[in-house]
PDB file of N, CA and C in Angstrom:
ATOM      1  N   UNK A   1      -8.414 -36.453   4.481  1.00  0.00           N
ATOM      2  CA  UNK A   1      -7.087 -37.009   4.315  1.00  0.00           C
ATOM      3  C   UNK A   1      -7.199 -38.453   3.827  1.00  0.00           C
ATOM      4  N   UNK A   2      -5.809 -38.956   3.132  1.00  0.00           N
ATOM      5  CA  UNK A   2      -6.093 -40.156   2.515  1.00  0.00           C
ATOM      6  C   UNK A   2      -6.293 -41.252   3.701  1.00  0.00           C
ATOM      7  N   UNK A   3      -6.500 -42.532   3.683  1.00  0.00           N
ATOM      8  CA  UNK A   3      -6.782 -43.503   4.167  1.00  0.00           C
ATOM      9  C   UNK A   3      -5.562 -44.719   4.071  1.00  0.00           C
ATOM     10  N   UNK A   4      -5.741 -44.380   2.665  1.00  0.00           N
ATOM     11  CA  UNK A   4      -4.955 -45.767   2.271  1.00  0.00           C
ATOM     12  C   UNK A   4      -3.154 -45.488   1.657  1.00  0.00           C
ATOM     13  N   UNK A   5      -2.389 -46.007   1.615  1.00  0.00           N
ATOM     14  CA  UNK A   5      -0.939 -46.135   1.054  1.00  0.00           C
ATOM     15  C   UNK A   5      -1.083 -45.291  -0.216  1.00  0.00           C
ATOM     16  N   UNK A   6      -1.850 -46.123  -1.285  1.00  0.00           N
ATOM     17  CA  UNK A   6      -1.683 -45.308  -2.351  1.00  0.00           C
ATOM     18  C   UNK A   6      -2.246 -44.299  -3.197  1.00  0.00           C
ATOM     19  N   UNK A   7      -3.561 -43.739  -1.949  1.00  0.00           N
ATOM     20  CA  UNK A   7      -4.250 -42.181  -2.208  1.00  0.00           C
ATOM     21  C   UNK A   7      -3.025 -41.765  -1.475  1.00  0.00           C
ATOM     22  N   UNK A   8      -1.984 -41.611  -0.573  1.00  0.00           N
ATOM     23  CA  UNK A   8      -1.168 -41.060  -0.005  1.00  0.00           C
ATOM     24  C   UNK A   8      -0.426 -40.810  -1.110  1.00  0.00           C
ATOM     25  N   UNK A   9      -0.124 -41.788  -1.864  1.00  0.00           N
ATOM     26  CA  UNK A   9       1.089 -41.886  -2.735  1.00  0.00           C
ATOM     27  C   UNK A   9       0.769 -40.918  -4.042  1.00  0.00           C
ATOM     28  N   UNK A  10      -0.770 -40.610  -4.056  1.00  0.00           N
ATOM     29  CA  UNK A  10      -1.205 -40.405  -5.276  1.00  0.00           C
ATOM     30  C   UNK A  10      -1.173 -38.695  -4.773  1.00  0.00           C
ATOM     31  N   UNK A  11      -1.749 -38.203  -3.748  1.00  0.00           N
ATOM     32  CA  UNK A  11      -1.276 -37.017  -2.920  1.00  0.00           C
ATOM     33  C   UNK A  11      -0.056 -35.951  -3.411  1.00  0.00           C
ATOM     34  N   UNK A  12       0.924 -37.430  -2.744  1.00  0.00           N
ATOM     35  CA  UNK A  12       2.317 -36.396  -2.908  1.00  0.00           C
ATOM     36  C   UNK A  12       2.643 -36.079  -4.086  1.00  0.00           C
ATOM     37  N   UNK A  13       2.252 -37.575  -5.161  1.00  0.00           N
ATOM     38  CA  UNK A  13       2.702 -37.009  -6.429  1.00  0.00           C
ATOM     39  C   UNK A  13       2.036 -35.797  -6.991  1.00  0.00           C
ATOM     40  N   UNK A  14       0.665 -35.535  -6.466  1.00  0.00           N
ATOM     41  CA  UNK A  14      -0.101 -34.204  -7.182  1.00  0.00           C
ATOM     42  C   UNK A  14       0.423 -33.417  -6.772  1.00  0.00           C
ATOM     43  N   UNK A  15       0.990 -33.096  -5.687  1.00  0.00           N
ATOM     44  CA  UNK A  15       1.834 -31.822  -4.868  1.00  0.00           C
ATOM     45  C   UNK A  15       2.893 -31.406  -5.568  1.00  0.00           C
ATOM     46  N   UNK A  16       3.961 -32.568  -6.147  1.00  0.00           N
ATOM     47  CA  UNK A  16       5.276 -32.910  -6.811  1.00  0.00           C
ATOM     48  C   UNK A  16       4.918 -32.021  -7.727  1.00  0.00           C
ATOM     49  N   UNK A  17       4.225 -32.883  -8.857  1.00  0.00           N
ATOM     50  CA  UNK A  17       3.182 -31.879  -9.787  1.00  0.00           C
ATOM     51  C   UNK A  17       2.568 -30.429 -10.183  1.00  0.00           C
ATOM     52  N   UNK A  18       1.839 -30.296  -9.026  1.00  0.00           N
ATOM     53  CA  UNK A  18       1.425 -29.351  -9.001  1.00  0.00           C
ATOM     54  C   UNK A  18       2.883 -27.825  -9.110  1.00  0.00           C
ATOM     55  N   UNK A  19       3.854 -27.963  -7.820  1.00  0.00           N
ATOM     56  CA  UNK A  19       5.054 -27.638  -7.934  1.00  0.00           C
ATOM     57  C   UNK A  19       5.961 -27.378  -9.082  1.00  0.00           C
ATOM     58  N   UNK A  20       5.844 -28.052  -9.900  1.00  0.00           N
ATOM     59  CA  UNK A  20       6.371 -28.373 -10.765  1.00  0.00           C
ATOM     60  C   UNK A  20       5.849 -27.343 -12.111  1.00  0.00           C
ATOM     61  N   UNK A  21       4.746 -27.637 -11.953  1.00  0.00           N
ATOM     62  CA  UNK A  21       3.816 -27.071 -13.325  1.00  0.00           C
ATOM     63  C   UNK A  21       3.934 -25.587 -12.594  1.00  0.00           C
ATOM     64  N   UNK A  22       3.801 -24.662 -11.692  1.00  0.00           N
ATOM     65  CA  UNK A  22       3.470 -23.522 -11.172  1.00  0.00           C
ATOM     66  C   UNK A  22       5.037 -22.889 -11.517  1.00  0.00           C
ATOM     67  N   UNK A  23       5.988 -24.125 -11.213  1.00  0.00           N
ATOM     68  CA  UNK A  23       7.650 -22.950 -11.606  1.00  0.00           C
ATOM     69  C   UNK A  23       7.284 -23.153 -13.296  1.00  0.00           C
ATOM     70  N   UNK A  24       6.699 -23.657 -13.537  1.00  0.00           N
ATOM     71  CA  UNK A  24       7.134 -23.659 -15.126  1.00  0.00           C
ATOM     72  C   UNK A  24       6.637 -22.115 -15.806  1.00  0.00           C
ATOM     73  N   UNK A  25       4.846 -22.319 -15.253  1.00  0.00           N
ATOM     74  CA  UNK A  25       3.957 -21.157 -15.325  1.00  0.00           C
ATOM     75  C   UNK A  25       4.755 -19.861 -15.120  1.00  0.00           C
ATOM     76  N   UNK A  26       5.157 -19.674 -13.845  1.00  0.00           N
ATOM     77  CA  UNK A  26       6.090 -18.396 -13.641  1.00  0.00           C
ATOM     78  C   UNK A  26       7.287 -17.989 -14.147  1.00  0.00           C
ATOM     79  N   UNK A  27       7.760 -19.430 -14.479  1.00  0.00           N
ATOM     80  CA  UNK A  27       8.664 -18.878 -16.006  1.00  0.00           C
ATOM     81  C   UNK A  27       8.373 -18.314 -16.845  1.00  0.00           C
ATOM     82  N   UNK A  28       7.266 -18.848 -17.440  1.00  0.00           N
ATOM     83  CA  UNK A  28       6.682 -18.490 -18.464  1.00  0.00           C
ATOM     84  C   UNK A  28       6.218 -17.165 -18.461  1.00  0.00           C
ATOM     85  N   UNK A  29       5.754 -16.388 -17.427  1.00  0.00           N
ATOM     86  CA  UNK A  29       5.176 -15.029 -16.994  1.00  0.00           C
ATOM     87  C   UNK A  29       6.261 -14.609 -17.164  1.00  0.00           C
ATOM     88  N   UNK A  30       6.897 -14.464 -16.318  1.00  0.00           N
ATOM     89  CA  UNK A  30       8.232 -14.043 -16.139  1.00  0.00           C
ATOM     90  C   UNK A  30       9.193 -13.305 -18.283  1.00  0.00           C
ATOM     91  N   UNK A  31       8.870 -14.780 -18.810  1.00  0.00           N
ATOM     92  CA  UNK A  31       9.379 -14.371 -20.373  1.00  0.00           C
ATOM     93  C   UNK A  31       8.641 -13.820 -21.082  1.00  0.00           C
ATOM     94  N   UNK A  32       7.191 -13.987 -20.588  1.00  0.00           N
ATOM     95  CA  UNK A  32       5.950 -12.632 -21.575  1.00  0.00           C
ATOM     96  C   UNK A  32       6.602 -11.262 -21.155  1.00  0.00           C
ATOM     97  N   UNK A  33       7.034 -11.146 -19.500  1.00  0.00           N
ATOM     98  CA  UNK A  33       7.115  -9.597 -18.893  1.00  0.00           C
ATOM     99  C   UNK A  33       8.356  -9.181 -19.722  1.00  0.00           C
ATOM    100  N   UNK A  34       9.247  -9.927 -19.639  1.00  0.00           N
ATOM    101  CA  UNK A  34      10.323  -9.106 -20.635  1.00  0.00           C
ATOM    102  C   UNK A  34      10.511  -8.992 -21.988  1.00  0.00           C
ATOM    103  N   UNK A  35       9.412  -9.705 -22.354  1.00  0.00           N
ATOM    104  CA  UNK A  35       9.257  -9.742 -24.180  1.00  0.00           C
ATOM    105  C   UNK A  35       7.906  -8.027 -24.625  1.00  0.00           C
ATOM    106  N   UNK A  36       7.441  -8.366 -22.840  1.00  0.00           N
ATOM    107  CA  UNK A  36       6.302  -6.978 -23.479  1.00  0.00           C
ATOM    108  C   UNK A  36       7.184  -5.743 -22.963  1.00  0.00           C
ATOM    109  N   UNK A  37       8.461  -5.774 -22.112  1.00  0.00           N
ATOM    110  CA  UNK A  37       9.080  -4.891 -21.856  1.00  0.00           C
ATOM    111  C   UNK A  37       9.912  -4.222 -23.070  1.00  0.00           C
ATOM    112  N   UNK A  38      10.818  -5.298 -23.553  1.00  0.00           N
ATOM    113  CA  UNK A  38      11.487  -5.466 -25.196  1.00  0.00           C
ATOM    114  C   UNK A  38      10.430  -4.869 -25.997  1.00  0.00           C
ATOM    115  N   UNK A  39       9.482  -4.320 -26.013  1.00  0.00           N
ATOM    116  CA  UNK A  39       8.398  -4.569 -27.142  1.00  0.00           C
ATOM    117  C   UNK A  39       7.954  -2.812 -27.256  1.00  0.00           C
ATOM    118  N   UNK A  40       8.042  -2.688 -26.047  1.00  0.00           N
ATOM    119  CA  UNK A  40       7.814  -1.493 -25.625  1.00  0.00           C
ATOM    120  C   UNK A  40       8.807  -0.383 -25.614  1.00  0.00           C
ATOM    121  N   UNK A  41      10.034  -1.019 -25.372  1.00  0.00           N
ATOM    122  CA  UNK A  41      11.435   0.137 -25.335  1.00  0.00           C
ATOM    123  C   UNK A  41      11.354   0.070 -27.373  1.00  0.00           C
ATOM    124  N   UNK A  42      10.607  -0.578 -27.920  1.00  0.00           N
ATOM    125  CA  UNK A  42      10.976  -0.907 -29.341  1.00  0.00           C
ATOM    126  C   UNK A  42      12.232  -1.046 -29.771  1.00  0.00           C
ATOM    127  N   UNK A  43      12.940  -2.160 -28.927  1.00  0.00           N
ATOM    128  CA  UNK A  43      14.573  -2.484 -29.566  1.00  0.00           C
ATOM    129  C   UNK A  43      13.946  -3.718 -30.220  1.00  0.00           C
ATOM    130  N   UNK A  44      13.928  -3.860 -31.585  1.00  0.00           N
ATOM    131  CA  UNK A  44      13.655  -5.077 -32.380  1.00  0.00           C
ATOM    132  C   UNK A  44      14.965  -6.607 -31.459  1.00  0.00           C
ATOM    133  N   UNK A  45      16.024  -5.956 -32.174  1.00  0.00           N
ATOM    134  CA  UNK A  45      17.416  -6.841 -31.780  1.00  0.00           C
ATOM    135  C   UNK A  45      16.997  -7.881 -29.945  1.00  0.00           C
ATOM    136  N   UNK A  46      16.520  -7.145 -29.297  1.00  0.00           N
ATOM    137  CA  UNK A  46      16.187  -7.578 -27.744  1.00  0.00           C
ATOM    138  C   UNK A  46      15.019  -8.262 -27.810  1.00  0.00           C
ATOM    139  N   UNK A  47      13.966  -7.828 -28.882  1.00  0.00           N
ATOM    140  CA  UNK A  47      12.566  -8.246 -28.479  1.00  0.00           C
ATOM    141  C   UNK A  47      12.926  -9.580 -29.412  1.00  0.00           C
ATOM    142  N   UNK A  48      13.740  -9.831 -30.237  1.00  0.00           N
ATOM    143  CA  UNK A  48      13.999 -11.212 -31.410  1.00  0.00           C
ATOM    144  C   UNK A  48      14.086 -12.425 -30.175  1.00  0.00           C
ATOM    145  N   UNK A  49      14.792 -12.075 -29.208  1.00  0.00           N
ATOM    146  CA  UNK A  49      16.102 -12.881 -28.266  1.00  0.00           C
ATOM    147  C   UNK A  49      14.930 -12.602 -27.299  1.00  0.00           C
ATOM    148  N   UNK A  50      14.004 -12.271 -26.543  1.00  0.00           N
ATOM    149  CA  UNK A  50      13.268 -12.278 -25.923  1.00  0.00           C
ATOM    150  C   UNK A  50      11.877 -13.011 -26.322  1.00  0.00           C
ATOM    151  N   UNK A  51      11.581 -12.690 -27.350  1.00  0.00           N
ATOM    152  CA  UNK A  51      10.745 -13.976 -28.122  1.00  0.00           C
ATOM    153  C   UNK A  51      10.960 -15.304 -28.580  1.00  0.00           C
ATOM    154  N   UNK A  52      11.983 -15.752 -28.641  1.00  0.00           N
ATOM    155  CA  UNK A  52      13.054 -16.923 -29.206  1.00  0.00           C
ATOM    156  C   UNK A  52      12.682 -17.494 -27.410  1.00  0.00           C
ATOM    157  N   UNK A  53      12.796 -16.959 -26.923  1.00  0.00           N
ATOM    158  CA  UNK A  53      13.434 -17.327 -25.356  1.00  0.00           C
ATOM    159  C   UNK A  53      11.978 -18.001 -24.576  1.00  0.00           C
ATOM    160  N   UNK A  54      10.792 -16.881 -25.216  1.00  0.00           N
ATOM    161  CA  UNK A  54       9.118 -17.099 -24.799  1.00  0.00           C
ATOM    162  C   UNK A  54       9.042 -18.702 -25.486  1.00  0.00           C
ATOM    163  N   UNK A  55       9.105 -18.558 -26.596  1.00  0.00           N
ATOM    164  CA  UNK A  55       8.680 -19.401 -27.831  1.00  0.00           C
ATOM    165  C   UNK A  55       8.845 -20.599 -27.414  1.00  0.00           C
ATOM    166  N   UNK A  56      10.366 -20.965 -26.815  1.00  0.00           N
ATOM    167  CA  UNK A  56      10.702 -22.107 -26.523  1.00  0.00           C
ATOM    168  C   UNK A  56      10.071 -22.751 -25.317  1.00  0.00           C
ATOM    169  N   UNK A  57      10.330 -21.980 -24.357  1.00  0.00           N
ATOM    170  CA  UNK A  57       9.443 -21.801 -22.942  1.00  0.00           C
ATOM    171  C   UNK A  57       7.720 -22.591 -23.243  1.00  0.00           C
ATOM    172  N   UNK A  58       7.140 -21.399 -24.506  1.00  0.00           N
ATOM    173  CA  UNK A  58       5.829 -22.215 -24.576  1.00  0.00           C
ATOM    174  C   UNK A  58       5.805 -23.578 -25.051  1.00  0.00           C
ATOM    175  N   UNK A  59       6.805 -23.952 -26.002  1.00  0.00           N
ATOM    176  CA  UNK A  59       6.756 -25.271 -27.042  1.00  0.00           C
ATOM    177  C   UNK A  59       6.959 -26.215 -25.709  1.00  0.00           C
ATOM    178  N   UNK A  60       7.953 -25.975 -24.982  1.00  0.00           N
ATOM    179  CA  UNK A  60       8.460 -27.155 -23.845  1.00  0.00           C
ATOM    180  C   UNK A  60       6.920 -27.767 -22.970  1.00  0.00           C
ATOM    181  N   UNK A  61       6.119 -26.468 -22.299  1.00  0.00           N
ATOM    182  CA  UNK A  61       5.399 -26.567 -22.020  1.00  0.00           C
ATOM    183  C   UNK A  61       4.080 -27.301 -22.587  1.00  0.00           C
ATOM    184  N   UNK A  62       4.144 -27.421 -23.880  1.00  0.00           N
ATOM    185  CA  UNK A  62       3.119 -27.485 -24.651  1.00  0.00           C
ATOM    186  C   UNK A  62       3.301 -29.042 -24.475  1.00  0.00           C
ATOM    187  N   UNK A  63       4.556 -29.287 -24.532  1.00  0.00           N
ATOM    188  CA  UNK A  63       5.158 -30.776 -25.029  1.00  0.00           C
ATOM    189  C   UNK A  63       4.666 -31.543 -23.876  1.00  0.00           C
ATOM    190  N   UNK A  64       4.901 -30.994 -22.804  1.00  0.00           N
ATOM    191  CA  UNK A  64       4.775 -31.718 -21.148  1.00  0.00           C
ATOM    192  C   UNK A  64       3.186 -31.566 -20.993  1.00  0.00           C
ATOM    193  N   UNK A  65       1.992 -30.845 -21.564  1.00  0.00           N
ATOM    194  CA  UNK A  65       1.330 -30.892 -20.980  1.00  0.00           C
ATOM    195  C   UNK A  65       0.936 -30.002 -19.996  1.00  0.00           C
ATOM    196  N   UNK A  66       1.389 -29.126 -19.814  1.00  0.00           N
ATOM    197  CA  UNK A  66       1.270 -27.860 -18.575  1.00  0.00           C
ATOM    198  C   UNK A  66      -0.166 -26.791 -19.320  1.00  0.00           C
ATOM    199  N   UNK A  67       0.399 -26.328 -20.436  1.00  0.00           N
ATOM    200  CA  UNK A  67      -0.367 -25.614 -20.832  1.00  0.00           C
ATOM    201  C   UNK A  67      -0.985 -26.503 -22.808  1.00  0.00           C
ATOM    202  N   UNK A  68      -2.116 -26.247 -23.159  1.00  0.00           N
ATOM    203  CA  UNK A  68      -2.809 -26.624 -24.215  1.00  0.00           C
ATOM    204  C   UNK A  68      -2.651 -26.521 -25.402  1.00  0.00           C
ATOM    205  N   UNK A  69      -2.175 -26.832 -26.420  1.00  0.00           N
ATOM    206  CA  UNK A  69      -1.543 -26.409 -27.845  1.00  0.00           C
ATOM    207  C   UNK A  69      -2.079 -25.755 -28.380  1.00  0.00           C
ATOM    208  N   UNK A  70      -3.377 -25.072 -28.117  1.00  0.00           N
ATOM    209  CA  UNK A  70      -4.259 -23.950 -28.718  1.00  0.00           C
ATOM    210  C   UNK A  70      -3.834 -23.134 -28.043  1.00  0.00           C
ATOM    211  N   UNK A  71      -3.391 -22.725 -26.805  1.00  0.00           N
ATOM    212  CA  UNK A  71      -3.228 -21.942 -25.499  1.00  0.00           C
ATOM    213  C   UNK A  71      -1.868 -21.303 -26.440  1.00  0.00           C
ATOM    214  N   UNK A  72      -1.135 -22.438 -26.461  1.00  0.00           N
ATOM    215  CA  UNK A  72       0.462 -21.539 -26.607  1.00  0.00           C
ATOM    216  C   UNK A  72       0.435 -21.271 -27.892  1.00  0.00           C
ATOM    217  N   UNK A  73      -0.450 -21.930 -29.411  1.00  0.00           N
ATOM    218  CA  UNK A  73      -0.385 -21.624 -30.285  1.00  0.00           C
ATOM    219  C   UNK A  73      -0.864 -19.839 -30.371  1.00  0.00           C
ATOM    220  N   UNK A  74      -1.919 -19.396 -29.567  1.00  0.00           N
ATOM    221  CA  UNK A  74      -2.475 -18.213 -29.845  1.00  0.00           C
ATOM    222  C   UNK A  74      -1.424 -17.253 -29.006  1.00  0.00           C
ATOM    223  N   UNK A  75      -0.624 -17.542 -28.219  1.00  0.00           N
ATOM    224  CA  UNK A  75       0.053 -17.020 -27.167  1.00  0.00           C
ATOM    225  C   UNK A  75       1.134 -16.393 -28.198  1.00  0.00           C
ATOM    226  N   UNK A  76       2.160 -17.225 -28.727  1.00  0.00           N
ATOM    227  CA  UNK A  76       2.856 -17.295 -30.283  1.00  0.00           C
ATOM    228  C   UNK A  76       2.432 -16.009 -31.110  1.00  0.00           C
ATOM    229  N   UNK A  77       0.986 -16.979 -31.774  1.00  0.00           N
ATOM    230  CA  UNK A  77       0.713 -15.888 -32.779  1.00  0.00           C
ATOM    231  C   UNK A  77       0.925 -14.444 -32.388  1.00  0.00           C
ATOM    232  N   UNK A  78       0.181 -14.108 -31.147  1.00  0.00           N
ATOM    233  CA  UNK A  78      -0.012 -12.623 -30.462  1.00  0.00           C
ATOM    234  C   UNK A  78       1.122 -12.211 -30.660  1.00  0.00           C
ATOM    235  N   UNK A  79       2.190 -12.873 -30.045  1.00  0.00           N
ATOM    236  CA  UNK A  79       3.839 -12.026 -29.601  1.00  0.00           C
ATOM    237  C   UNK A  79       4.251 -12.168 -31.162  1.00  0.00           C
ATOM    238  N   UNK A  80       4.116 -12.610 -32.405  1.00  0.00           N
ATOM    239  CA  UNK A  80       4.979 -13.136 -33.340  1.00  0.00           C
ATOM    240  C   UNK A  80       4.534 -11.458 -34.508  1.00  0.00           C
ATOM    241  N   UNK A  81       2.653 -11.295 -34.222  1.00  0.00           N
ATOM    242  CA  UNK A  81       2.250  -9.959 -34.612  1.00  0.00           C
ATOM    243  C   UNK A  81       2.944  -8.904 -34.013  1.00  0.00           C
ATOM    244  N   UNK A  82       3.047  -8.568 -32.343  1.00  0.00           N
ATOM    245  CA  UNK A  82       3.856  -7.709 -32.454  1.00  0.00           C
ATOM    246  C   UNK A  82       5.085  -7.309 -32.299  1.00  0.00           C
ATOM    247  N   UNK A  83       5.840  -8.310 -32.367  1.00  0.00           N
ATOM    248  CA  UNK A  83       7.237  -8.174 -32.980  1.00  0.00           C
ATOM    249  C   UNK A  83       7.126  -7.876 -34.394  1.00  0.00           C
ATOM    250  N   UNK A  84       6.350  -8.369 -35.608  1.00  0.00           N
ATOM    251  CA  UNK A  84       6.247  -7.649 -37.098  1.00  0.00           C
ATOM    252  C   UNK A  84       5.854  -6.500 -37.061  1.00  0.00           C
ATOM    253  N   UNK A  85       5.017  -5.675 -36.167  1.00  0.00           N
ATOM    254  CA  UNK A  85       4.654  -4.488 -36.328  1.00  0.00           C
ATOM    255  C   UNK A  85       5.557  -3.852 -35.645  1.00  0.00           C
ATOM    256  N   UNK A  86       7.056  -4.438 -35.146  1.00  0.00           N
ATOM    257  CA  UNK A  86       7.634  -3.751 -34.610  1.00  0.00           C
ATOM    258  C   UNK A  86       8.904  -2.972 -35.459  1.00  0.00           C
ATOM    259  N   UNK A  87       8.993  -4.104 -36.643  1.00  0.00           N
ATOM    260  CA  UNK A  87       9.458  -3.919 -37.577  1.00  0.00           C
ATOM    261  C   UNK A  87      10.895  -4.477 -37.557  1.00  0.00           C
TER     262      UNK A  87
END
């Protein structure tokens, strides 16, 4: 445990943090599951609006730092292929 005032201080903020980044993450799960659900019933119209919805989700993330701009760039590409092969 910390000692001093501001390993305490430095603590809570990683907790804050940590919190923070994990709802983002499970958002983010959360908009892959219904974009691979959309993907799968093959309704183009649902999987557009379900990818639009991922896309943004990853860019926000990308912006803050949560997840890596190679991470969400390949994340993208994947879902962007099969929505085209979805037609």
């Amino acid at each position: 445990m910390p000692n001093k005032a501001n390993a305490w201080k430095a603590l809570r903020q990683s907790e804050k943090r940590a919190a923070r980044n994990t709802g983002i993450h499970e958002g983010i799960s959360y908009l892959r599951r219904q974009y691979q659900k959309s993907i799968a019933a093959k309704d183009a119209a649902i999987a557009t609006t379900a990818f639009r919805a991922l896309q943004r989700a990853l860019d926000r993330a990308a912006g803050k730092g949560i997840l890596k701009a190679n991470t969400v760039s390949r994340l993208k590409s994947r879902a962007m292929e099969k929505l085209q092969k979805l037609g």
